[in-house]
C-alpha atoms as a PDB file:
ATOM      1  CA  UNK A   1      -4.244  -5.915   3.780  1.00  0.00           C
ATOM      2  CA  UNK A   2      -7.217  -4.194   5.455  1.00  0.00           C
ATOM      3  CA  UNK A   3      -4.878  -1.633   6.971  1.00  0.00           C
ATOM      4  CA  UNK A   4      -3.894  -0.696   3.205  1.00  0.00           C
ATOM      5  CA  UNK A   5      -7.574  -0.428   2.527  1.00  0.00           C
ATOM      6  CA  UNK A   6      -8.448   1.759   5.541  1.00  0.00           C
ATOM      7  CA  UNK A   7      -5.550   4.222   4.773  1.00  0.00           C
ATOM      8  CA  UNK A   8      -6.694   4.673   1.495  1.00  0.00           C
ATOM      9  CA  UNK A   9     -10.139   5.279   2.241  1.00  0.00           C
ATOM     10  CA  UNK A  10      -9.293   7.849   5.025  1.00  0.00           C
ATOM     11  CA  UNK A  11      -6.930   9.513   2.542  1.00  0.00           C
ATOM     12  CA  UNK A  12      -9.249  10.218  -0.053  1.00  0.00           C
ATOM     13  CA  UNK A  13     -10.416  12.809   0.329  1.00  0.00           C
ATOM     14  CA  UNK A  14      -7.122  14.798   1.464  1.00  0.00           C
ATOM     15  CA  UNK A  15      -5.079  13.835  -1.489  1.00  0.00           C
ATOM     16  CA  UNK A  16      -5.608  17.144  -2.856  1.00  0.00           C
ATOM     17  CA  UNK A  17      -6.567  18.670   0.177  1.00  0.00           C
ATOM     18  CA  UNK A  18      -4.055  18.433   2.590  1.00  0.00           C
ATOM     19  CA  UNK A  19      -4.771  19.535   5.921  1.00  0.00           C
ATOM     20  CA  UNK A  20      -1.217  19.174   7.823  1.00  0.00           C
ATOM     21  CA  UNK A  21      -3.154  17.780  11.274  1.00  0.00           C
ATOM     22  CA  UNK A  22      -4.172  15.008  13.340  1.00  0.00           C
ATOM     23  CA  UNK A  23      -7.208  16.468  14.469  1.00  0.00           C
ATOM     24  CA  UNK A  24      -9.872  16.009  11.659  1.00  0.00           C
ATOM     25  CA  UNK A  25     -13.303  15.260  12.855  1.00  0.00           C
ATOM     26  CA  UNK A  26     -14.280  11.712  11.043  1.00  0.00           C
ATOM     27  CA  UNK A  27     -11.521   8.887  10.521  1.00  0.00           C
ATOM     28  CA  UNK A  28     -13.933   7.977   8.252  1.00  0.00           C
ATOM     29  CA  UNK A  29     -15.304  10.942   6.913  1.00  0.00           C
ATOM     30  CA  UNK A  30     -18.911  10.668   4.738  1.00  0.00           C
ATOM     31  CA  UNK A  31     -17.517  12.004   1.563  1.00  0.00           C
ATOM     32  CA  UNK A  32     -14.361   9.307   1.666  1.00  0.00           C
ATOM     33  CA  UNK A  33     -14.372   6.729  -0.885  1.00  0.00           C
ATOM     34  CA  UNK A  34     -11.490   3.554  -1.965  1.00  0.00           C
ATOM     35  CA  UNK A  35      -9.780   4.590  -4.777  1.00  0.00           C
ATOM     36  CA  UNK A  36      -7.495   2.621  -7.430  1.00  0.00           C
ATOM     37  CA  UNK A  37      -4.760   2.161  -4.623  1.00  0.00           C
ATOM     38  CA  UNK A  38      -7.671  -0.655  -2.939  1.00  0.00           C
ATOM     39  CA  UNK A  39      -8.687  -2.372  -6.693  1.00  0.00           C
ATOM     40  CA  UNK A  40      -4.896  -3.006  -7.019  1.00  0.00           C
ATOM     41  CA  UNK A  41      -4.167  -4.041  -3.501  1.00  0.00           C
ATOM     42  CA  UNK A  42      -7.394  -6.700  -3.962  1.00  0.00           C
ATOM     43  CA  UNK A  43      -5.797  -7.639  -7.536  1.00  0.00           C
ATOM     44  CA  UNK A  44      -2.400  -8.186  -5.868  1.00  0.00           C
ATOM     45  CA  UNK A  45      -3.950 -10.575  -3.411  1.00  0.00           C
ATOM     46  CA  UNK A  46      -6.328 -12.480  -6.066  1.00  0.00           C
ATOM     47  CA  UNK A  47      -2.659 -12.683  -8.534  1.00  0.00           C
ATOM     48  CA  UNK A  48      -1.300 -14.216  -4.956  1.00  0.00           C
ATOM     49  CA  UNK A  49      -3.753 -16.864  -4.695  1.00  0.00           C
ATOM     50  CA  UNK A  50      -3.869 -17.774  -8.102  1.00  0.00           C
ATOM     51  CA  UNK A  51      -0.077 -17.913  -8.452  1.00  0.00           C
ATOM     52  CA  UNK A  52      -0.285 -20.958  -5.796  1.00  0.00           C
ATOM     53  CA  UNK A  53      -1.811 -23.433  -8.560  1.00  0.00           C
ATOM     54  CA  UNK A  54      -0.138 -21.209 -11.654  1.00  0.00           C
ATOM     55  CA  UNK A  55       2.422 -20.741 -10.296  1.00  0.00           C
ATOM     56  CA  UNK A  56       3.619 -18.092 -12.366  1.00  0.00           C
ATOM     57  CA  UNK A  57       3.450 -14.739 -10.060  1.00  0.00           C
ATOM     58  CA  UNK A  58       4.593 -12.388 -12.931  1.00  0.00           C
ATOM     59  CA  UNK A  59       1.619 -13.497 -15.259  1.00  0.00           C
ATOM     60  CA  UNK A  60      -1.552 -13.426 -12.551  1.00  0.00           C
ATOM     61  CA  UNK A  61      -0.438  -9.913 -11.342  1.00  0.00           C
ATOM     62  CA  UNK A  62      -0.762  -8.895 -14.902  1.00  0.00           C
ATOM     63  CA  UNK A  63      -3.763 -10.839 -15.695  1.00  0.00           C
ATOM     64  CA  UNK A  64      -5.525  -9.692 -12.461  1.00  0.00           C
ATOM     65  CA  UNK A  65      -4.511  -6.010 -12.729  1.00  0.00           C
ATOM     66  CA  UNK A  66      -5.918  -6.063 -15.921  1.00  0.00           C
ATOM     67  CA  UNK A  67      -9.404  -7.904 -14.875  1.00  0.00           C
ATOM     68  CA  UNK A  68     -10.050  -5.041 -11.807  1.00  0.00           C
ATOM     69  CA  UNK A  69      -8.859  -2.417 -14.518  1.00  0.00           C
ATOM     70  CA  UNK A  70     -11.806  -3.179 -16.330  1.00  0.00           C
ATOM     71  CA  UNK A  71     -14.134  -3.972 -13.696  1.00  0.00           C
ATOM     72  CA  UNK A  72     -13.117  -0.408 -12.344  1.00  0.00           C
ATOM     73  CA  UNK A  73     -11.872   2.004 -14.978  1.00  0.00           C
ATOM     74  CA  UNK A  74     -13.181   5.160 -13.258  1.00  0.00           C
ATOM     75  CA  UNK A  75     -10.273   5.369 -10.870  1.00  0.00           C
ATOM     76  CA  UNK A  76      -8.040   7.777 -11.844  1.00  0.00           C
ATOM     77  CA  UNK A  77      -5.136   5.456 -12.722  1.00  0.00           C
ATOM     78  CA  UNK A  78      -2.377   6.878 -13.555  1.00  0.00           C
ATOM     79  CA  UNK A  79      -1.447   8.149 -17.093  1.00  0.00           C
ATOM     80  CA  UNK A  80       1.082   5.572 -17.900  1.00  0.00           C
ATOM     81  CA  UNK A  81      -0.528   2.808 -15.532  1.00  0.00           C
ATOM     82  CA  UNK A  82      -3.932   3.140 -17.687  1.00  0.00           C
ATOM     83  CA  UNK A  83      -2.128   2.732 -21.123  1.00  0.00           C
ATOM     84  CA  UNK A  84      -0.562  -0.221 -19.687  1.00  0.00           C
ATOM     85  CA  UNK A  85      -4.649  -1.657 -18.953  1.00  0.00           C
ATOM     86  CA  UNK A  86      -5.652  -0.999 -21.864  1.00  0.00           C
ATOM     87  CA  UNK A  87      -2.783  -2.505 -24.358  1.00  0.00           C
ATOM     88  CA  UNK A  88      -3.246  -6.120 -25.182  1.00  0.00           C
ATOM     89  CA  UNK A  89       0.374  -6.605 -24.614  1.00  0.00           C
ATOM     90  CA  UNK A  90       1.167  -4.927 -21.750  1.00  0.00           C
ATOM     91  CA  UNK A  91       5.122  -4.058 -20.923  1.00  0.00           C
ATOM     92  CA  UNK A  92       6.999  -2.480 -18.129  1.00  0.00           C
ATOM     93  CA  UNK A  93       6.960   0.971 -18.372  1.00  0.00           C
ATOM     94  CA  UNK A  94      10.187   2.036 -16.176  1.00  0.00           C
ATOM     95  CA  UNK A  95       8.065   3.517 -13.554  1.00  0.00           C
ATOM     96  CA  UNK A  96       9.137   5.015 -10.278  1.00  0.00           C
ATOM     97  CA  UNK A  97       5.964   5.646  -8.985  1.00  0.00           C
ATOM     98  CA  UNK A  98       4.107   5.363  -5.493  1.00  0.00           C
ATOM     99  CA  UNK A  99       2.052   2.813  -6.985  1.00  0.00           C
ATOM    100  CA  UNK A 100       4.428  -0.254  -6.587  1.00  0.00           C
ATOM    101  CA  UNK A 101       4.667   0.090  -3.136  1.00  0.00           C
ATOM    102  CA  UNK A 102       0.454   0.906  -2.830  1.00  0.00           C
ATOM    103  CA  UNK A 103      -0.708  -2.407  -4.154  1.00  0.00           C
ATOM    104  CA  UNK A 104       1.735  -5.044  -2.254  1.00  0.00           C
ATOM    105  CA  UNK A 105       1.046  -5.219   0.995  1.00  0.00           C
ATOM    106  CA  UNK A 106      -0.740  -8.544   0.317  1.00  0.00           C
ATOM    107  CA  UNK A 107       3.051 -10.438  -0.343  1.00  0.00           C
ATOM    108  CA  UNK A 108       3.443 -10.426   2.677  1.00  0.00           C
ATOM    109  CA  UNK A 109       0.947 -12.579   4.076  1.00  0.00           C
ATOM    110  CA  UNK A 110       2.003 -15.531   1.559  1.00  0.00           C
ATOM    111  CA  UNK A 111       5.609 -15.126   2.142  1.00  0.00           C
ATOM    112  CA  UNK A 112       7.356 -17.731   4.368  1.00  0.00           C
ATOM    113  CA  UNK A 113      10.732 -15.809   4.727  1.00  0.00           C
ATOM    114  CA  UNK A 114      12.475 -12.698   3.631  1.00  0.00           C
ATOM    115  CA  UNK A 115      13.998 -14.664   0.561  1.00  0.00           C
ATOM    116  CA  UNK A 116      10.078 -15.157  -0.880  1.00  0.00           C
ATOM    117  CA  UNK A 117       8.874 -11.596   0.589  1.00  0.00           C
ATOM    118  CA  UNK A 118      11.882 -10.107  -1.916  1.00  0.00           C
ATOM    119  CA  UNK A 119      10.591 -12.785  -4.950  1.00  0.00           C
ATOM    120  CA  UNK A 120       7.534 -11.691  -4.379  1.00  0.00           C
ATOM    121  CA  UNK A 121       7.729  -8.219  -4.868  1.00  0.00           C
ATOM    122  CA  UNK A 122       9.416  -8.227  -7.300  1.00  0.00           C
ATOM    123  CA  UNK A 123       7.036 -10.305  -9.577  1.00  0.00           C
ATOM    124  CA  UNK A 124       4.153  -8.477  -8.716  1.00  0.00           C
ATOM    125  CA  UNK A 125       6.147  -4.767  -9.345  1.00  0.00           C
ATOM    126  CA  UNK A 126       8.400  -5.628 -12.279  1.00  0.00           C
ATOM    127  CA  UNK A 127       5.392  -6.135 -14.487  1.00  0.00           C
ATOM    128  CA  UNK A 128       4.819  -1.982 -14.673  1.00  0.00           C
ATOM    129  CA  UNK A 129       7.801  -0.663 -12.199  1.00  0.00           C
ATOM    130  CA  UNK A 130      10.850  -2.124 -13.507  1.00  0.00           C
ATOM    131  CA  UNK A 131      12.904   0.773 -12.410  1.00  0.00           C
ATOM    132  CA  UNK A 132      15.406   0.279  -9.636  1.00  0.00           C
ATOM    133  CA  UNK A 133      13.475   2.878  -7.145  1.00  0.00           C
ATOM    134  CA  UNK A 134      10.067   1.283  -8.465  1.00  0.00           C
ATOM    135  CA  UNK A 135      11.277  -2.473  -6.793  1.00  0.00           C
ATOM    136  CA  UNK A 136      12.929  -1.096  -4.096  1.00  0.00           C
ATOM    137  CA  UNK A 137      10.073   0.839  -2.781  1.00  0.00           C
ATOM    138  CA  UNK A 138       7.812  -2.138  -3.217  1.00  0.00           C
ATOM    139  CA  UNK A 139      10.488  -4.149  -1.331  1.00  0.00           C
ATOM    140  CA  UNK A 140      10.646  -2.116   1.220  1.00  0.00           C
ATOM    141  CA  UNK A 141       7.219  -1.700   2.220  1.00  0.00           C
ATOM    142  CA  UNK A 142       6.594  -5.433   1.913  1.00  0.00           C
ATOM    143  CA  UNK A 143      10.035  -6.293   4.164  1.00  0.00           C
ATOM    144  CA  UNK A 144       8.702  -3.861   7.001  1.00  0.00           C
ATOM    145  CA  UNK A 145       5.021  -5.725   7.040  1.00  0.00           C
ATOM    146  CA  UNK A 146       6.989  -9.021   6.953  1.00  0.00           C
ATOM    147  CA  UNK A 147       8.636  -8.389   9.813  1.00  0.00           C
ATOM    148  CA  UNK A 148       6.266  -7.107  11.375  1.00  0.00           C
ATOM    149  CA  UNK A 149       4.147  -9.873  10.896  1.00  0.00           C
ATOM    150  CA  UNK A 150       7.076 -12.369  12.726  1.00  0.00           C
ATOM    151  CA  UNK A 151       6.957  -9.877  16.144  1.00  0.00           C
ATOM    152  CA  UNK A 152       9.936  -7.816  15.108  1.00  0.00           C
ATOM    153  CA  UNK A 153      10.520  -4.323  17.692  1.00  0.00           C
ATOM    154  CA  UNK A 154      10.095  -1.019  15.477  1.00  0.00           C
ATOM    155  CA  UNK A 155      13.745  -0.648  16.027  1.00  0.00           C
ATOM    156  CA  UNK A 156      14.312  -3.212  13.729  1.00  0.00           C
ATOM    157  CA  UNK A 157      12.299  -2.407  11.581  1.00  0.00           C
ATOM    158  CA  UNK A 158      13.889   0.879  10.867  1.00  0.00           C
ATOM    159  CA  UNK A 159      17.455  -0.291  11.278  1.00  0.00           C
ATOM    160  CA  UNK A 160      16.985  -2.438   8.450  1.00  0.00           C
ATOM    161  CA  UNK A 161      15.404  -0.233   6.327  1.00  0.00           C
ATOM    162  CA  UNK A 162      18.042   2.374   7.111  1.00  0.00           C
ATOM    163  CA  UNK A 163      20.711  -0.327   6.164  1.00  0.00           C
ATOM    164  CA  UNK A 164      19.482  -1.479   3.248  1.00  0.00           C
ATOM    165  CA  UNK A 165      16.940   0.711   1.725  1.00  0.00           C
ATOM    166  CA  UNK A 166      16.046   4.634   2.891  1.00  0.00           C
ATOM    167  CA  UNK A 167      17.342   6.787   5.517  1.00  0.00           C
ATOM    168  CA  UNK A 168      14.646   7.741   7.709  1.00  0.00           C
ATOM    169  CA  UNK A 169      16.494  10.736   9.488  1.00  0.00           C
ATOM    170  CA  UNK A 170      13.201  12.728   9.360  1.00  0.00           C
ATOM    171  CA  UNK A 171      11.295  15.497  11.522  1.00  0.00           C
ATOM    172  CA  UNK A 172       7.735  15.011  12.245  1.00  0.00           C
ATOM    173  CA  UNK A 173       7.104  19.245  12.481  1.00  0.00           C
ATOM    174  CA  UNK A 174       9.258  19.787   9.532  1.00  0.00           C
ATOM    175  CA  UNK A 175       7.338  17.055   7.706  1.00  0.00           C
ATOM    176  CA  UNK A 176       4.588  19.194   8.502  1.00  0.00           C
ATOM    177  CA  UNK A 177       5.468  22.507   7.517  1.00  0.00           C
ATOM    178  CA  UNK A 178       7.809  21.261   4.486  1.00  0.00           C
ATOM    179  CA  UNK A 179       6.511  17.628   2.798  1.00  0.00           C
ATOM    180  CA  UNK A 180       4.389  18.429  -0.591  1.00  0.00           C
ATOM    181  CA  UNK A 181       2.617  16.303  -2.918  1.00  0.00           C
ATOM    182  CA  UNK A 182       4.740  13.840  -4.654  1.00  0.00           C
ATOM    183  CA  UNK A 183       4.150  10.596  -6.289  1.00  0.00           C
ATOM    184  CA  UNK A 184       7.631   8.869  -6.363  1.00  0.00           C
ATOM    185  CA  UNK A 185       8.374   5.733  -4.631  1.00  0.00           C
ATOM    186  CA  UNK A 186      11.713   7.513  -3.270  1.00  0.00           C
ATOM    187  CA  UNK A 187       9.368  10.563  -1.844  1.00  0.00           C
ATOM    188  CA  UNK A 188       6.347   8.548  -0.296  1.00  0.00           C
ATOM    189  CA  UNK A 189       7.773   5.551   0.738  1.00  0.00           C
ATOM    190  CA  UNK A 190      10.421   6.732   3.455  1.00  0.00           C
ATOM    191  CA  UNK A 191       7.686   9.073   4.376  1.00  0.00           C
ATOM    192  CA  UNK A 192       5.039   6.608   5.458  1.00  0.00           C
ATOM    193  CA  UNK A 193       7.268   3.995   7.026  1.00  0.00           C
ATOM    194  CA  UNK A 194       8.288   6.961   9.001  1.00  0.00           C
ATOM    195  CA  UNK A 195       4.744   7.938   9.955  1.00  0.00           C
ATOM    196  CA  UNK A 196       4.727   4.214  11.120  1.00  0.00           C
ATOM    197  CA  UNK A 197       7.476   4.328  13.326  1.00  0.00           C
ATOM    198  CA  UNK A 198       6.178   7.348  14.896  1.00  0.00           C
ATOM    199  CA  UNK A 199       2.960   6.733  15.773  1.00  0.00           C
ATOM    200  CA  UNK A 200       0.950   4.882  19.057  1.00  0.00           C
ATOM    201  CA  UNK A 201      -1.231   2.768  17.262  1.00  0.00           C
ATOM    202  CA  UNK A 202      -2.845   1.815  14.214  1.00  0.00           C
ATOM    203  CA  UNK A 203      -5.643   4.771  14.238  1.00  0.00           C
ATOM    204  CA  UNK A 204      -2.812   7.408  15.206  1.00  0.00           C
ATOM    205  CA  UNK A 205      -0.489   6.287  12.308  1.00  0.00           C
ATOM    206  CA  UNK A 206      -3.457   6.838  10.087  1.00  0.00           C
ATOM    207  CA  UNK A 207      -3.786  10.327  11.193  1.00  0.00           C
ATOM    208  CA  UNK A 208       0.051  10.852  11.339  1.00  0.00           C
ATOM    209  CA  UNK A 209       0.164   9.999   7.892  1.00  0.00           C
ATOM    210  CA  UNK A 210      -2.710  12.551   7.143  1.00  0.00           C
ATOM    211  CA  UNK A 211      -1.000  15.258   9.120  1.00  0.00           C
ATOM    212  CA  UNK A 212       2.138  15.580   6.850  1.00  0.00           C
ATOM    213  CA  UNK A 213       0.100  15.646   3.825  1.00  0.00           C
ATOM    214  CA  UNK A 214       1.443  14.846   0.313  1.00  0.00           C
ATOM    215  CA  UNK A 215      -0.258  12.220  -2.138  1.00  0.00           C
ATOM    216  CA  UNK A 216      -2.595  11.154   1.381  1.00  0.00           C
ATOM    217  CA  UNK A 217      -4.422   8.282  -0.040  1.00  0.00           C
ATOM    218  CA  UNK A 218      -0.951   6.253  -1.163  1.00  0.00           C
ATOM    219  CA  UNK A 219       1.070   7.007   1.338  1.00  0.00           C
ATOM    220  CA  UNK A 220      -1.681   6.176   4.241  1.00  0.00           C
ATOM    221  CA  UNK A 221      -1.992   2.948   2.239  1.00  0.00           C
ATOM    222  CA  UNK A 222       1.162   2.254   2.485  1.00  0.00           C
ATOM    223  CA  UNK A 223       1.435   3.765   6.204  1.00  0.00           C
ATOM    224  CA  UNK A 224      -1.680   1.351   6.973  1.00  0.00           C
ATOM    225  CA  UNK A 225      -0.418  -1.724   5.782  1.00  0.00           C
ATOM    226  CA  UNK A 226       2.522  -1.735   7.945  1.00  0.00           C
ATOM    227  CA  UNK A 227       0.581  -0.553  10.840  1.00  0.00           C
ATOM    228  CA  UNK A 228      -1.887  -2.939  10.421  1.00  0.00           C
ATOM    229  CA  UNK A 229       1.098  -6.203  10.629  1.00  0.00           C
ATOM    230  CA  UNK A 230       2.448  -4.441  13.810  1.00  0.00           C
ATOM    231  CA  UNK A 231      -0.765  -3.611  15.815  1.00  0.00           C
ATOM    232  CA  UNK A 232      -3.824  -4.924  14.476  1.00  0.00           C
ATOM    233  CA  UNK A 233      -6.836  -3.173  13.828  1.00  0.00           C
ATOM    234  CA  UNK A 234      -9.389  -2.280  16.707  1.00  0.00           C
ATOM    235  CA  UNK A 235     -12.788  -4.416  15.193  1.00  0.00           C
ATOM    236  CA  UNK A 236     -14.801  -1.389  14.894  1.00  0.00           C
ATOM    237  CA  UNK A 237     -12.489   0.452  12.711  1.00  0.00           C
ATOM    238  CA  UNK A 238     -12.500  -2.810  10.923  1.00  0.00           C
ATOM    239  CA  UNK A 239     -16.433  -3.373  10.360  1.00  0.00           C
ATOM    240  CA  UNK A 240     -16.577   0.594   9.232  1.00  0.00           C
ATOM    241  CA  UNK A 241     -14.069   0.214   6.851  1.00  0.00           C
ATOM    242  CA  UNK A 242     -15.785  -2.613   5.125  1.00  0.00           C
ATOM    243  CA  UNK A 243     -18.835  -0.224   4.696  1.00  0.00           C
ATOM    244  CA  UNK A 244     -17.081   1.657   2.297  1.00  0.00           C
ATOM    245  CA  UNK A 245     -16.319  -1.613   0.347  1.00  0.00           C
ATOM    246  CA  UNK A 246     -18.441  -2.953  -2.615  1.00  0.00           C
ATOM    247  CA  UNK A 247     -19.807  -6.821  -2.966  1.00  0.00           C
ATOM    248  CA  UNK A 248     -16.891  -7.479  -4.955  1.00  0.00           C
ATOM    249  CA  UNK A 249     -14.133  -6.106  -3.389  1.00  0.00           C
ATOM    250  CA  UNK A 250     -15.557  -7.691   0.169  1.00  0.00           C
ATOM    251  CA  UNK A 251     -15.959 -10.727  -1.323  1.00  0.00           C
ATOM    252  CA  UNK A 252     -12.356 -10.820  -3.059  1.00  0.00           C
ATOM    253  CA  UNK A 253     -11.150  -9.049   1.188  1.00  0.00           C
ATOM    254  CA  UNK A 254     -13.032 -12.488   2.644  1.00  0.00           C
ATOM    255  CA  UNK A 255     -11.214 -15.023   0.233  1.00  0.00           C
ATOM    256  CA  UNK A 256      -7.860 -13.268   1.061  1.00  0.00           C
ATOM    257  CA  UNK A 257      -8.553 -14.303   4.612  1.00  0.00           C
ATOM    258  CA  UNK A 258      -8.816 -17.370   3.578  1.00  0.00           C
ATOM    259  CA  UNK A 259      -5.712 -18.301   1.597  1.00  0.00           C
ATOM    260  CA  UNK A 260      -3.056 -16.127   3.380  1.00  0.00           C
ATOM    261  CA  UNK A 261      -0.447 -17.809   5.353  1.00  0.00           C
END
């Protein structure tokens, strides 16, 4: 889940900046910040842990979106998503969005097989995304940290993403030149599993995912989190990011480590 949180931070301030390279001077640049795709990954996780005594997934991941939504409302949710804080009786809104797939890296470390990874997800997306793009991008994302997780080649990885979810037929310099800002599942997801694939290790798919551009601070979360399952994180990158995290949110990161699988 850290290599969500990193990715976002990183991305911050690019999201509307894009600056189509590798080569920027910080990873962690002074002015970057987490941003609403962190409070929900840390929700996600806190619905997760819950859900084991609850057990009902569906009604923690609301109840826990809801508590960070109002123990962060500055966060520039978006339009729909913020609605859905604020109403007492809060329904899926059909969404599409990047934000399914942002928030649920953290299913994956309570999962025991593919079956739960797929339950999972969907429990935690259906309560806003219950469009067909929304779960599958969700799904996706959480399948390729899964199996990353168990040791599986990036080969696999993308063969069974290509077979059951997204062609990832890309090219890294047309990425480049071409790839704009876009906040669809079916437009950031492919995108940052690709940057995955592609990159040496889990600073260099950071920057990869930086150097196409697009909605940055999403789709390096989403880059991150499967980077994170395949190649760890080196431990300084690891004690910088948590610099950039407040009491709460390192306090809700520590318990994570505690209950995951």
């Amino acid at each position: 889940m850290l290599g969500a949180i990193i990715g976002d931070i990183v991305g911050s301030i690019y999201e509307f900046n894009n600056i189509k390279t590798k080569d920027f001077k910080y990873f962690f640049d002074p002015m970057a910040h987490f941003t609403d795709d962190t409070v929900m990954t840390i929700a996600i996780s806190n619905a997760l842990i819950k859900a084991q005594k609850e057990k009902n997934l569906q009604k923690e991941a609301v109840l826990q979106m809801h508590r960070y939504g109002h123990l962060y409302p500055d966060m520039s949710y978006g339009t729909h998503f913020e609605l859905w804080l604020k109403s007492k009786h809060p329904k899926p809104y059909h969404s599409y969005g990047n934000g399914a797939a942002m928030r649920v890296s953290p299913v994956a470390y309570f999962a025991h097989n593919i079956e739960e990874v797929k339950k999972f997800s969907y429990d935690v997306t259906s309560v806003t995304h219950n469009s067909n793009e929304g779960i599958k991008g969700a799904e996706a994302v959480a399948i390729s940290i899964f199996m990353a997780l168990q040791g599986k080649s990036k080969e696999e990885i993308k063969q069974h993403i290509e077979n059951n979810y997204y062609s990832l037929d890309f090219n890294y310099e047309n990425l480049k030149k071409e790839y704009k800002f876009n906040e669809t599942c079916q437009e950031t997801v492919p995108q940052a599993i690709y940057c995955f694939l592609i990159s040496k290790d889990f600073e260099d798919a950071i920057r990869t995912g930086i150097s196409i551009g697009g909605d940055s601070d999403t789709l390096c979360t989403i880059t991150g989190s499967i980077a994170e399952a395949f190649y760890g994180i080196p431990e300084n990158l690891k004690q910088s990011a948590l610099t950039y995290l407040d009491d709460q949110l390192k306090k809700d990161y520590n318990k994570f480590l505690k209950y995951k699988v």
